[in-house]
N, C-alpha and C. Protein backbone atom coordinates (compact mmCIF):
# COMPACT_ATOMS: atom_id res chain seq x y z
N UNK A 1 0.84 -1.16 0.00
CA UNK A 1 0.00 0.00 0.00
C UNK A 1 0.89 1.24 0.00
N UNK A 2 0.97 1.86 -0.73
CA UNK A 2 1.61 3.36 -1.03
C UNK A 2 0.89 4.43 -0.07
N UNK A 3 1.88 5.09 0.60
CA UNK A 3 1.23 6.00 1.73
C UNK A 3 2.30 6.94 1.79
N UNK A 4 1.60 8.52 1.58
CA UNK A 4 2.10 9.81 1.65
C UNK A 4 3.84 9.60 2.60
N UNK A 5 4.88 10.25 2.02
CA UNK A 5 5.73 10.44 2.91
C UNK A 5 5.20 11.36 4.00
N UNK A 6 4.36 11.98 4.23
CA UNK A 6 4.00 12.68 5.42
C UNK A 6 3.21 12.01 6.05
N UNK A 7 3.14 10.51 6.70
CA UNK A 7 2.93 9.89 7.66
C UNK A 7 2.93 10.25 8.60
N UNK A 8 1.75 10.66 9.71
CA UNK A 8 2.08 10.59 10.91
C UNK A 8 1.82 9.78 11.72
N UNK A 9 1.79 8.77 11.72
CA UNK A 9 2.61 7.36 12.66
C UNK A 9 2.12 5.99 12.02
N UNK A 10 2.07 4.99 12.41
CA UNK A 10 1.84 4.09 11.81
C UNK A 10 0.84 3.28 12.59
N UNK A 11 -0.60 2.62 12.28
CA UNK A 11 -1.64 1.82 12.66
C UNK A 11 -1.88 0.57 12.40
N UNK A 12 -1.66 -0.22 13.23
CA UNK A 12 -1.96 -1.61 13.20
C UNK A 12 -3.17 -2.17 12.83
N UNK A 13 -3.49 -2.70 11.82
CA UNK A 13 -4.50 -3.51 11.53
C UNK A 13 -5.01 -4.68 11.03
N UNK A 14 -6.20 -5.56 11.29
CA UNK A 14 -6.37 -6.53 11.43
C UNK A 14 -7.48 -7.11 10.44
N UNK A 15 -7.68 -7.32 9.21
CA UNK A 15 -8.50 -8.07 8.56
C UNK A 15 -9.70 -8.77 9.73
N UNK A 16 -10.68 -8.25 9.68
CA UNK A 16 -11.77 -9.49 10.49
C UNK A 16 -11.82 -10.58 9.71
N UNK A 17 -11.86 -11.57 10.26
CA UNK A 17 -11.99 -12.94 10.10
C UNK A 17 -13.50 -13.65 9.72
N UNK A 18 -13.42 -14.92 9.43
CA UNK A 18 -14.64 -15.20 8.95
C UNK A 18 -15.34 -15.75 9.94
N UNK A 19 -14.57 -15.83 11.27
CA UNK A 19 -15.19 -16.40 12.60
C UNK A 19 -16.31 -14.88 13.54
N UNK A 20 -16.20 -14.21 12.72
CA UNK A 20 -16.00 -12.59 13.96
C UNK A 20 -17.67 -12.46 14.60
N UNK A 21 -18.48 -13.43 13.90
CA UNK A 21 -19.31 -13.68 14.57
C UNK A 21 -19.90 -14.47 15.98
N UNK A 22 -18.90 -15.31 15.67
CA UNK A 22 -18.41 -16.24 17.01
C UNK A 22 -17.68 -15.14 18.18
N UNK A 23 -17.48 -14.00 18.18
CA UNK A 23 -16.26 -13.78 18.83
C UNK A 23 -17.07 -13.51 20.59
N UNK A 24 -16.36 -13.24 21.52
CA UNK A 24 -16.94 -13.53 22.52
C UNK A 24 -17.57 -12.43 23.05
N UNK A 25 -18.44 -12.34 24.13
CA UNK A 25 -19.37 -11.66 24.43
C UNK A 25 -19.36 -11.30 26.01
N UNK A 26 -19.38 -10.15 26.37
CA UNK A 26 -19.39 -9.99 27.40
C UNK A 26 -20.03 -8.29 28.34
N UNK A 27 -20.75 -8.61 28.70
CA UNK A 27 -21.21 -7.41 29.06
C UNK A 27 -22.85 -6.86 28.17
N UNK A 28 -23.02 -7.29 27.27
CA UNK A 28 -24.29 -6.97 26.27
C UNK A 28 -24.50 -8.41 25.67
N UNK A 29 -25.74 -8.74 25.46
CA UNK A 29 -26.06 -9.89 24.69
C UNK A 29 -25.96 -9.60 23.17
N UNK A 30 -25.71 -10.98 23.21
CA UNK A 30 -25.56 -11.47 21.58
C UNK A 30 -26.25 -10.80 20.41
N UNK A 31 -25.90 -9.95 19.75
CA UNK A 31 -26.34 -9.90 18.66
C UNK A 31 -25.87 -10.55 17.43
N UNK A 32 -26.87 -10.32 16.24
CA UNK A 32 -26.24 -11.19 15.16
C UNK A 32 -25.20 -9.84 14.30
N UNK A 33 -24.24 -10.65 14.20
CA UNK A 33 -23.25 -9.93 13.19
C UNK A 33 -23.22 -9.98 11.54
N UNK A 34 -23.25 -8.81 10.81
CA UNK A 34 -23.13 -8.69 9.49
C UNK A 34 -21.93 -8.94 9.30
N UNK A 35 -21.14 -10.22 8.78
CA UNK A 35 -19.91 -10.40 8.77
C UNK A 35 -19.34 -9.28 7.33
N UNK A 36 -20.38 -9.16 6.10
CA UNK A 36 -20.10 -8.66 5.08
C UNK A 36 -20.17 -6.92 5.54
N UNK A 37 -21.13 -7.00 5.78
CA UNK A 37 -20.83 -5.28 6.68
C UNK A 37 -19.35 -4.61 7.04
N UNK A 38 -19.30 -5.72 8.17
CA UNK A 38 -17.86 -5.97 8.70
C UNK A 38 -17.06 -5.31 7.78
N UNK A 39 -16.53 -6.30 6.66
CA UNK A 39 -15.52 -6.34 6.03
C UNK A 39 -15.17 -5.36 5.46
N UNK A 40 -16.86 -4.55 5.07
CA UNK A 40 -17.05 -2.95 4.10
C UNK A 40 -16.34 -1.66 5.25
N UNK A 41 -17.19 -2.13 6.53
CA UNK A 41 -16.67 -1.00 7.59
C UNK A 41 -15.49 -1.42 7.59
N UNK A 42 -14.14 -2.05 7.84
CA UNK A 42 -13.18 -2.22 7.66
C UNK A 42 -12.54 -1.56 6.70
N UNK A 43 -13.09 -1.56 5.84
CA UNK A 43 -12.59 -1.09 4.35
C UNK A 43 -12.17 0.23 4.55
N UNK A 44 -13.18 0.91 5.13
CA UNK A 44 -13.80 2.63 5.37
C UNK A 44 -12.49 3.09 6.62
N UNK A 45 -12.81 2.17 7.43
CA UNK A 45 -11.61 2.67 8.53
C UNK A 45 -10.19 2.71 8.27
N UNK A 46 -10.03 1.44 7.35
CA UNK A 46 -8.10 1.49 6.76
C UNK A 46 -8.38 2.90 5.80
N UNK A 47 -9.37 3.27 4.81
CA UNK A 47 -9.70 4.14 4.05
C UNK A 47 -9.40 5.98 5.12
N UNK A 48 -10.12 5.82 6.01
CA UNK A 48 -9.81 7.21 6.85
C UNK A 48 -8.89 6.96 7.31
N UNK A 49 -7.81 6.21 8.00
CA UNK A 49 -6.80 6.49 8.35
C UNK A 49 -5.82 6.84 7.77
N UNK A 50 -5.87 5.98 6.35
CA UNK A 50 -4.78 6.58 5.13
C UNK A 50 -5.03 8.15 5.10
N UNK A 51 -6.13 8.72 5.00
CA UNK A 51 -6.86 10.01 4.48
C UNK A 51 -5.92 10.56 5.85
N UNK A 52 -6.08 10.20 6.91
CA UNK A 52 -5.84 11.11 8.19
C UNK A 52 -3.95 10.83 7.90
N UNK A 53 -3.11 10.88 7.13
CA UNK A 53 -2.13 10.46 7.49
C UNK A 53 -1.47 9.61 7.83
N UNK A 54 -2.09 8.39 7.84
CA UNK A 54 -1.29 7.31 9.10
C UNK A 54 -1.07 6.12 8.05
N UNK A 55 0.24 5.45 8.43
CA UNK A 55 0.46 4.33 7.46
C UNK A 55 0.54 2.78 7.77
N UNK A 56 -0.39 2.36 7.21
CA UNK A 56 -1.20 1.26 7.72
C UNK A 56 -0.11 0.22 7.80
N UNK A 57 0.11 -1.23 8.72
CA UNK A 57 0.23 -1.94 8.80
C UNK A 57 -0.27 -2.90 8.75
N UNK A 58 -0.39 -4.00 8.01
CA UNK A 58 -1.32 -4.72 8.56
C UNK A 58 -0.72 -6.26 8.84
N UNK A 59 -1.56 -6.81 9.76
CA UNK A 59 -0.68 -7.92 10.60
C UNK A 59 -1.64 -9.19 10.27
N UNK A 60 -0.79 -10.40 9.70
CA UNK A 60 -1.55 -11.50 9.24
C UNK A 60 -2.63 -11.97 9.64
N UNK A 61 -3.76 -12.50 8.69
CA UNK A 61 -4.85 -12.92 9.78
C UNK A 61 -4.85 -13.72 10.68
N UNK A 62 -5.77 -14.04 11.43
CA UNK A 62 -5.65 -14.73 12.37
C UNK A 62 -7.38 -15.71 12.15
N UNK A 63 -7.59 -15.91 11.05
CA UNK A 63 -8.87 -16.72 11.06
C UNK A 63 -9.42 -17.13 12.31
N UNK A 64 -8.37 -18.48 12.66
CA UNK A 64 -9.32 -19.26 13.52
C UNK A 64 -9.66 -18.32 15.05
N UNK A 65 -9.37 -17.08 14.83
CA UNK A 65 -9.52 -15.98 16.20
C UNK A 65 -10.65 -15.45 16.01
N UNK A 66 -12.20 -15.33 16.59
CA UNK A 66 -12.89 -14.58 15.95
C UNK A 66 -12.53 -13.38 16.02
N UNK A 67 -12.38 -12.73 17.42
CA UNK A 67 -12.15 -10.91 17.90
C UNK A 67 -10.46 -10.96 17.56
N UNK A 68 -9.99 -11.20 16.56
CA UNK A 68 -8.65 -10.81 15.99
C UNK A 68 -8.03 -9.38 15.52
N UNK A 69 -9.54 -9.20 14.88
CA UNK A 69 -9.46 -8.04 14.37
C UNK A 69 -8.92 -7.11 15.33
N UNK A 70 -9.33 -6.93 16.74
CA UNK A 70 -9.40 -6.08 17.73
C UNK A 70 -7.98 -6.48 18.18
N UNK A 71 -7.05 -5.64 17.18
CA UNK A 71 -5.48 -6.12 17.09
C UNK A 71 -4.88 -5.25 18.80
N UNK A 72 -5.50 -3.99 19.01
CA UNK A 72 -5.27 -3.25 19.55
C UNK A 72 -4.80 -3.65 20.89
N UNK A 73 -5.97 -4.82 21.37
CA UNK A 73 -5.98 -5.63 22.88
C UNK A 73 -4.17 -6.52 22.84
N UNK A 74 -3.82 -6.71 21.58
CA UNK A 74 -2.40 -7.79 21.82
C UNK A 74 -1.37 -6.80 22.07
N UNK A 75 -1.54 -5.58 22.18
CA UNK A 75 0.01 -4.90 22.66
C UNK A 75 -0.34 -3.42 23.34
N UNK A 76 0.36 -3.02 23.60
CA UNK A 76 0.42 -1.31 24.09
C UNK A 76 1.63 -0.98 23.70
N UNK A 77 1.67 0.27 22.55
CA UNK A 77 2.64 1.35 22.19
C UNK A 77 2.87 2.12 22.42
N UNK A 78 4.41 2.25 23.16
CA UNK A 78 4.20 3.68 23.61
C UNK A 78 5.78 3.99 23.06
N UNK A 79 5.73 5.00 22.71
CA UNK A 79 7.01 5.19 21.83
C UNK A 79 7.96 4.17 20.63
N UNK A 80 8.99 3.87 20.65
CA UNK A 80 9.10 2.76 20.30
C UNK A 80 8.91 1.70 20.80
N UNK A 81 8.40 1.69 21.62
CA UNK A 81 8.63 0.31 22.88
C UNK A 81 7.14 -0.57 22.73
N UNK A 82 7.15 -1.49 22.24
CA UNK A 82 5.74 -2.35 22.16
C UNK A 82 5.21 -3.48 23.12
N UNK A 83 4.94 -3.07 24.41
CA UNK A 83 4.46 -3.95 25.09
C UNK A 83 3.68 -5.53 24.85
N UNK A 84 3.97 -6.27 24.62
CA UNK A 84 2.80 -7.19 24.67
C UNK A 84 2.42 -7.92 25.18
N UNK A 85 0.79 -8.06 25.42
CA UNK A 85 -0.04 -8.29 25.82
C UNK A 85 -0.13 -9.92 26.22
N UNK A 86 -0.54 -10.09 27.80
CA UNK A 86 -1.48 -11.03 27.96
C UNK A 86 -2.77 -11.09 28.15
N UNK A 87 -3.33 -11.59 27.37
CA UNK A 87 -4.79 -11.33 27.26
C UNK A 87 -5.81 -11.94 28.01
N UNK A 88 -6.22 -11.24 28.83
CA UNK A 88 -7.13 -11.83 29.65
C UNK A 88 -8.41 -12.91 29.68
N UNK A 89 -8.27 -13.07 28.34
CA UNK A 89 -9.39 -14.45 28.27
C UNK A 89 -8.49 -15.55 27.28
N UNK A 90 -8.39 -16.42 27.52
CA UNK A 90 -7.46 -17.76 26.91
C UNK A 90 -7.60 -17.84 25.78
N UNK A 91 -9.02 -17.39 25.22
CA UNK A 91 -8.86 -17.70 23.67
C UNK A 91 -8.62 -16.63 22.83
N UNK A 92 -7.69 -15.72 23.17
CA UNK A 92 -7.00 -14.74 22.76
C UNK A 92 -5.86 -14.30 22.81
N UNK A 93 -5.26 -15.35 23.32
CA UNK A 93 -3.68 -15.33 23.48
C UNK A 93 -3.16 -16.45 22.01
N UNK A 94 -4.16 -16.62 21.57
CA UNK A 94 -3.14 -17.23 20.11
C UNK A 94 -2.90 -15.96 19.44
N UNK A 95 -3.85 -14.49 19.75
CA UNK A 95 -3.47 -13.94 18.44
C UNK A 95 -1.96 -12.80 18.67
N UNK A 96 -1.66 -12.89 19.52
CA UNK A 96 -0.53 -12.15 20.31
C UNK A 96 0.68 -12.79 19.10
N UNK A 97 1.14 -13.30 19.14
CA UNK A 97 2.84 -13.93 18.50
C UNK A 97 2.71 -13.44 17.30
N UNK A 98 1.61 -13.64 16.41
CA UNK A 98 2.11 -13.33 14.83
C UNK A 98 2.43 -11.06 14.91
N UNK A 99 1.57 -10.60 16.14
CA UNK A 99 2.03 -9.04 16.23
C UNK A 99 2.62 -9.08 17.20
N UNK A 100 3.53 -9.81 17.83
CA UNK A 100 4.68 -9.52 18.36
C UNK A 100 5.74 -9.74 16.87
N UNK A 101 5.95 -10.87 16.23
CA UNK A 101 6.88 -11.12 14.99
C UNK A 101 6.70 -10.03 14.06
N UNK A 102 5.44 -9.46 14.30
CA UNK A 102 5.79 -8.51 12.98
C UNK A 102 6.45 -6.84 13.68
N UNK A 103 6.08 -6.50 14.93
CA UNK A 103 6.71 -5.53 15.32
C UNK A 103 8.37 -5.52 15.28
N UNK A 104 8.81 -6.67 15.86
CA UNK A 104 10.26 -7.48 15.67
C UNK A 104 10.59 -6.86 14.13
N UNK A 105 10.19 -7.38 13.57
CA UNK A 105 10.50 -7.37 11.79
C UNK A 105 10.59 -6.09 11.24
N UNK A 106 9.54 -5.20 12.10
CA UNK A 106 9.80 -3.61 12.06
C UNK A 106 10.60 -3.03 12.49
N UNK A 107 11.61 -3.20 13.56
CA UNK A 107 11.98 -2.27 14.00
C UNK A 107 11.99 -2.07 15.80
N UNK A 108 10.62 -2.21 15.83
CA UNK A 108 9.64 -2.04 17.71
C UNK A 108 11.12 -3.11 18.60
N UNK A 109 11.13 -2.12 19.73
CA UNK A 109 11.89 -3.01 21.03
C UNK A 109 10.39 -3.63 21.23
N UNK A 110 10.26 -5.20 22.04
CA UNK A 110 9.55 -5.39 22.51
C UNK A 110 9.84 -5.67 24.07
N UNK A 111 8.67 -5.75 25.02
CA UNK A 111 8.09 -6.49 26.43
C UNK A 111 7.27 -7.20 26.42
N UNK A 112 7.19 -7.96 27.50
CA UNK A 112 5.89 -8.90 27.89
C UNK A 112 5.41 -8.80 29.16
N UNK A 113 4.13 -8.72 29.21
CA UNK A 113 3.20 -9.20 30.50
C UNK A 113 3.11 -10.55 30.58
N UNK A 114 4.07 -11.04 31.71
CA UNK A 114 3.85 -12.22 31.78
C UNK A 114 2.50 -12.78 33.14
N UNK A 115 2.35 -14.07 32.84
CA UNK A 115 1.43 -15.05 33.83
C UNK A 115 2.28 -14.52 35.25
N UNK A 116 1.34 -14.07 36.40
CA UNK A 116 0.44 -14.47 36.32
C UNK A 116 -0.59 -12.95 35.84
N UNK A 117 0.18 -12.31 35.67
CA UNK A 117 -0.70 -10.90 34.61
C UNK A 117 -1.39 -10.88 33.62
N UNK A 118 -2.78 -10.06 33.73
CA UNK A 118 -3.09 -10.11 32.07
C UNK A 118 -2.98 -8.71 31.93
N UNK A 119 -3.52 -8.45 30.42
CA UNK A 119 -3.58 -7.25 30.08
C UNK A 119 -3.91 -7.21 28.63
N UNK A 120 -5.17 -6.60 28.62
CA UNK A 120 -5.50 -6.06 27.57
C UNK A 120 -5.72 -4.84 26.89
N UNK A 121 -5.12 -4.65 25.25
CA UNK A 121 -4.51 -3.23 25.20
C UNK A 121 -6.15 -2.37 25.27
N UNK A 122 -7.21 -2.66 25.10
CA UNK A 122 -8.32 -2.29 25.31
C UNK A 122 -8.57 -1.49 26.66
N UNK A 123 -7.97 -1.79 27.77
CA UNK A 123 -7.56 -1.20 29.02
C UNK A 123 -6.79 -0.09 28.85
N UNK A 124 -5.72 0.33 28.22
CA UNK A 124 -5.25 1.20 28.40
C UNK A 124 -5.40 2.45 27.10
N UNK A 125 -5.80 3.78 28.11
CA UNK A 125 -5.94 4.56 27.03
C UNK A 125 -4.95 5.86 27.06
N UNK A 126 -4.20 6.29 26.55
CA UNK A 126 -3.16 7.44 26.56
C UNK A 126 -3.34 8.75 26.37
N UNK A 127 -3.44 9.63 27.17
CA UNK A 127 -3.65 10.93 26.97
C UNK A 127 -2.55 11.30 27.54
N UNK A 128 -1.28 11.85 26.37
CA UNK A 128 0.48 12.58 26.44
C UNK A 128 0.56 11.38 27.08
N UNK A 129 1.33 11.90 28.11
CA UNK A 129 2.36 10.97 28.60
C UNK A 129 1.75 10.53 30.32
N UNK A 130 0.58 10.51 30.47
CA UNK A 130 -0.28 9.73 31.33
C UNK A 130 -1.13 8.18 30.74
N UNK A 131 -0.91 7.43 30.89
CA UNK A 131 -1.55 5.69 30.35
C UNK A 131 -2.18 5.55 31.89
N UNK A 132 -3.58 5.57 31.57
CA UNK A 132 -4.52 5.12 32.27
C UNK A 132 -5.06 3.59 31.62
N UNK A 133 -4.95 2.86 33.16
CA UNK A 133 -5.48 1.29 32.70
C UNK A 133 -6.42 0.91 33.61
N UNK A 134 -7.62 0.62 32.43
CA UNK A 134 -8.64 -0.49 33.44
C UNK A 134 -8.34 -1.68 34.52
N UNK A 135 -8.68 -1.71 35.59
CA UNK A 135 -8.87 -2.61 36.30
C UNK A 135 -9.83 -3.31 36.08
N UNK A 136 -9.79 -4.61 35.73
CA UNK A 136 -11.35 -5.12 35.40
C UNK A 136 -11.19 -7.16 35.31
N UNK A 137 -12.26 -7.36 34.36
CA UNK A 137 -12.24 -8.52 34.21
C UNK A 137 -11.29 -8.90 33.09
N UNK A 138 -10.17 -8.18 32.40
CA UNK A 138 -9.42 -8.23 31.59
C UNK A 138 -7.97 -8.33 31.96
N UNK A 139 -7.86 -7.28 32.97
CA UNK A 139 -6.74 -6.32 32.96
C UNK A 139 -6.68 -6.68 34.69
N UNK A 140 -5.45 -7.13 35.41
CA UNK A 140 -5.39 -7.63 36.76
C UNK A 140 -4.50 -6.52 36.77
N UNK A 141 -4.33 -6.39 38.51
CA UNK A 141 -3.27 -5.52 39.25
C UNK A 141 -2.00 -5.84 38.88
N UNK A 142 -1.66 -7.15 38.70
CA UNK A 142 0.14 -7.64 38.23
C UNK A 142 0.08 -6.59 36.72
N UNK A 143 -0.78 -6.89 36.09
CA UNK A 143 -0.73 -6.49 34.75
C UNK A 143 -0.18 -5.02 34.74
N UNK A 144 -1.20 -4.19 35.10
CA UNK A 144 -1.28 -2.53 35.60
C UNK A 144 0.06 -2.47 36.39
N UNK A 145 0.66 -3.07 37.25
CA UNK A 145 2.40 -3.35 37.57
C UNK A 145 3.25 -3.74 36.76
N UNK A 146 3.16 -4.49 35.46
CA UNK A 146 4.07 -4.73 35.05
C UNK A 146 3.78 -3.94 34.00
N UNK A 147 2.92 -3.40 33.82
CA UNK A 147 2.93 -2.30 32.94
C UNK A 147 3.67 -0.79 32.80
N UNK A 148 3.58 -0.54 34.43
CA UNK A 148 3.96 0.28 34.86
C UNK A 148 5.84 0.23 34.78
N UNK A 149 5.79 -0.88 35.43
CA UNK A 149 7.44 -0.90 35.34
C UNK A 149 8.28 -0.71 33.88
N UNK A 150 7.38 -0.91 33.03
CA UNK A 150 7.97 -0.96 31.86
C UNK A 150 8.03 0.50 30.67
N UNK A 151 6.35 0.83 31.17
CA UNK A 151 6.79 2.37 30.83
C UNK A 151 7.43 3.23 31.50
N UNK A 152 7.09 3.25 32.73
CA UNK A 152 7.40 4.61 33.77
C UNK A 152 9.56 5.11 33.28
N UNK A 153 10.40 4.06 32.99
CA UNK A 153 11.35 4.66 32.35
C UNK A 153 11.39 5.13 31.46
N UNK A 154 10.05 4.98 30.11
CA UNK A 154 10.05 5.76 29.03
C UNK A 154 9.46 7.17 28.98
N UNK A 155 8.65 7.53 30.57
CA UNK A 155 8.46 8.77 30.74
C UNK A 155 7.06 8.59 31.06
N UNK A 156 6.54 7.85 31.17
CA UNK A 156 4.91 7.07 31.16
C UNK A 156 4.55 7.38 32.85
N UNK A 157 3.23 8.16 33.04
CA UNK A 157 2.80 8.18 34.46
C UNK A 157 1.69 6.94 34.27
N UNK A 158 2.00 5.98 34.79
CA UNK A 158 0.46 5.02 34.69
C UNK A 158 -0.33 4.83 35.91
N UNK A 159 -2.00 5.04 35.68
CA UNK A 159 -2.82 5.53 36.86
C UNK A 159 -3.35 3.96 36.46
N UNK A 160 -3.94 3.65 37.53
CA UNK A 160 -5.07 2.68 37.42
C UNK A 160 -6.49 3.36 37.58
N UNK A 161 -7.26 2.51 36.73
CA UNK A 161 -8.77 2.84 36.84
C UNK A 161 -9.76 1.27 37.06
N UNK A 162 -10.41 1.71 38.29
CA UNK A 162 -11.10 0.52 38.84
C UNK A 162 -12.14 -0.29 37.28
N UNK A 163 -12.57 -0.56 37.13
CA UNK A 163 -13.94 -0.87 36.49
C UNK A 163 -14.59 -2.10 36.54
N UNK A 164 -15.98 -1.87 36.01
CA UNK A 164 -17.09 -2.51 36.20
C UNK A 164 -18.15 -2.17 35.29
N UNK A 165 -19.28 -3.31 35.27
CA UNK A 165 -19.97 -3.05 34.09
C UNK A 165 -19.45 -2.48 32.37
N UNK A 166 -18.22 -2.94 32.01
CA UNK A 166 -17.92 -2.55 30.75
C UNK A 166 -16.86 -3.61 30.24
N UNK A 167 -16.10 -4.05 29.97
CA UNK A 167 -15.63 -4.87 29.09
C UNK A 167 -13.89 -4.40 29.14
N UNK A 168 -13.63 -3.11 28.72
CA UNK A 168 -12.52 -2.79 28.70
C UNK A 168 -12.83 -1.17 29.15
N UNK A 169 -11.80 -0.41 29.49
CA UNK A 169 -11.71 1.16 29.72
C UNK A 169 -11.99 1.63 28.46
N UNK A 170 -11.54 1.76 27.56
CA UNK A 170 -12.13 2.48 26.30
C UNK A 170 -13.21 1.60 25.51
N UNK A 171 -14.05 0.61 26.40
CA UNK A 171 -15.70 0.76 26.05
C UNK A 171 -16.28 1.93 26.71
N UNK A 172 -15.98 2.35 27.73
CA UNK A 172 -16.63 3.65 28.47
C UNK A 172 -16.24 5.03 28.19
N UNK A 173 -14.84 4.99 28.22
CA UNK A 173 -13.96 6.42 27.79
C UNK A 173 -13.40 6.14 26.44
N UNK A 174 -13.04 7.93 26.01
CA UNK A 174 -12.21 8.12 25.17
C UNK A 174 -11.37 9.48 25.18
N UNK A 175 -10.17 9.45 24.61
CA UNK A 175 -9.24 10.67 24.65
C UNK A 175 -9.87 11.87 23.25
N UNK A 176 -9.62 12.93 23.11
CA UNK A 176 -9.92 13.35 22.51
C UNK A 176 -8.52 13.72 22.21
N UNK A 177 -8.30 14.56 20.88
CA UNK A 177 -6.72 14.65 20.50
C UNK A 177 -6.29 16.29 21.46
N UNK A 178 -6.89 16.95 22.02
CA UNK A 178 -6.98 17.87 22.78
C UNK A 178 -6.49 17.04 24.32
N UNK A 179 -7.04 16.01 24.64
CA UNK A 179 -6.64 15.57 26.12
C UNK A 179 -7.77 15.43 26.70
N UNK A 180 -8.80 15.88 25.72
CA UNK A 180 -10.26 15.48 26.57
C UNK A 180 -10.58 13.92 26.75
N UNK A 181 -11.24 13.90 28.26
CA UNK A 181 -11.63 12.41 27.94
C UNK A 181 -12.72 12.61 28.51
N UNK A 182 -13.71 11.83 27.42
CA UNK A 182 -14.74 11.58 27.51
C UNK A 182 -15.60 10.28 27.28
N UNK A 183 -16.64 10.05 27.98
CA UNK A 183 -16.95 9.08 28.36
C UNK A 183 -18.75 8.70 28.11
């Protein structure tokens, strides 16, 4: 994919899979998924990000994963440094290795959250140089610690945020490019 030398940074992305209907559920009941929808909204989002500057990556599929797509949960970026992720539900730790190998292949230093930590990048949301992370059914206290240890030398203040009733911290919040967060 040919992308403007005036890149401003680079976005990880994930082909949805043909499982993404299967993918797991938590917090809202089941609805049925337009897998073909899917694929169109996909289309639209790699489509605005090119438009916004940013130069896409994209990281092999992961078929047999349904929520693969949701590349975001396998790592946390924060400068060069690419954290990755243990993911707090078991059937989401296959999709971690093929975007750890491809950050490797780029360039990215990597880390790991190891057992007995999880962490999902869905938990953490960045406004400058503050990384706020969910506490939740995803994201454990080791995690939010070993998270911490790993940014706080790159300049990283990391807060914890309790939660409940939501799935990950940025199902509830979001940063605005100003520093607003809203929710």
């Amino acid at each position: 994919m040919n992308v403007p030398n005036t890149a401003i940074g680079s976005a990880l992305v994930r082909r949805p899979g043909p499982r993404l209907a299967e993918g797991i559920v938590t917090h809202i009941d089941r609805t049925p998924v337009d897998v073909g929808l899917a694929y169109t909204q996909w289309d639209r989002y790699v489509e605005a990000l090119i438009a916004s500057g940013w130069e896409i990556v994209e990281v092999p599929p992961a078929d047999e994963c349904p929520d693969a797509v949701f590349v975001e949960d396998t790592v946390v970026m924060f400068g060069d440094l690419a954290v990755i992720a243990n993911p707090g539900a078991d059937a989401r730790k296959p999709e971690v290795s093929m975007v750890e190998r491809l950050l490797e292949r780029i360039g990215y230093a990597t880390t790991h959250i190891v057992p007995p930590a999880t962490l999902d990048g869905g938990d953490v949301l960045k406004v400058g140089d503050t990384v706020y992370v969910g506490r939740g059914g995803r994201t454990n206290p080791e995690g939010i610690r070993q998270l911490r240890r790993a940014l706080e030398p790159q300049g990283a203040n990391v807060v914890a945020v309790p939660l409940d009733r939501v799935l990950h911290l940025k199902s509830a919040v979001t940063a605005l490019p100003d520093g607003t967060v809203i929710g």
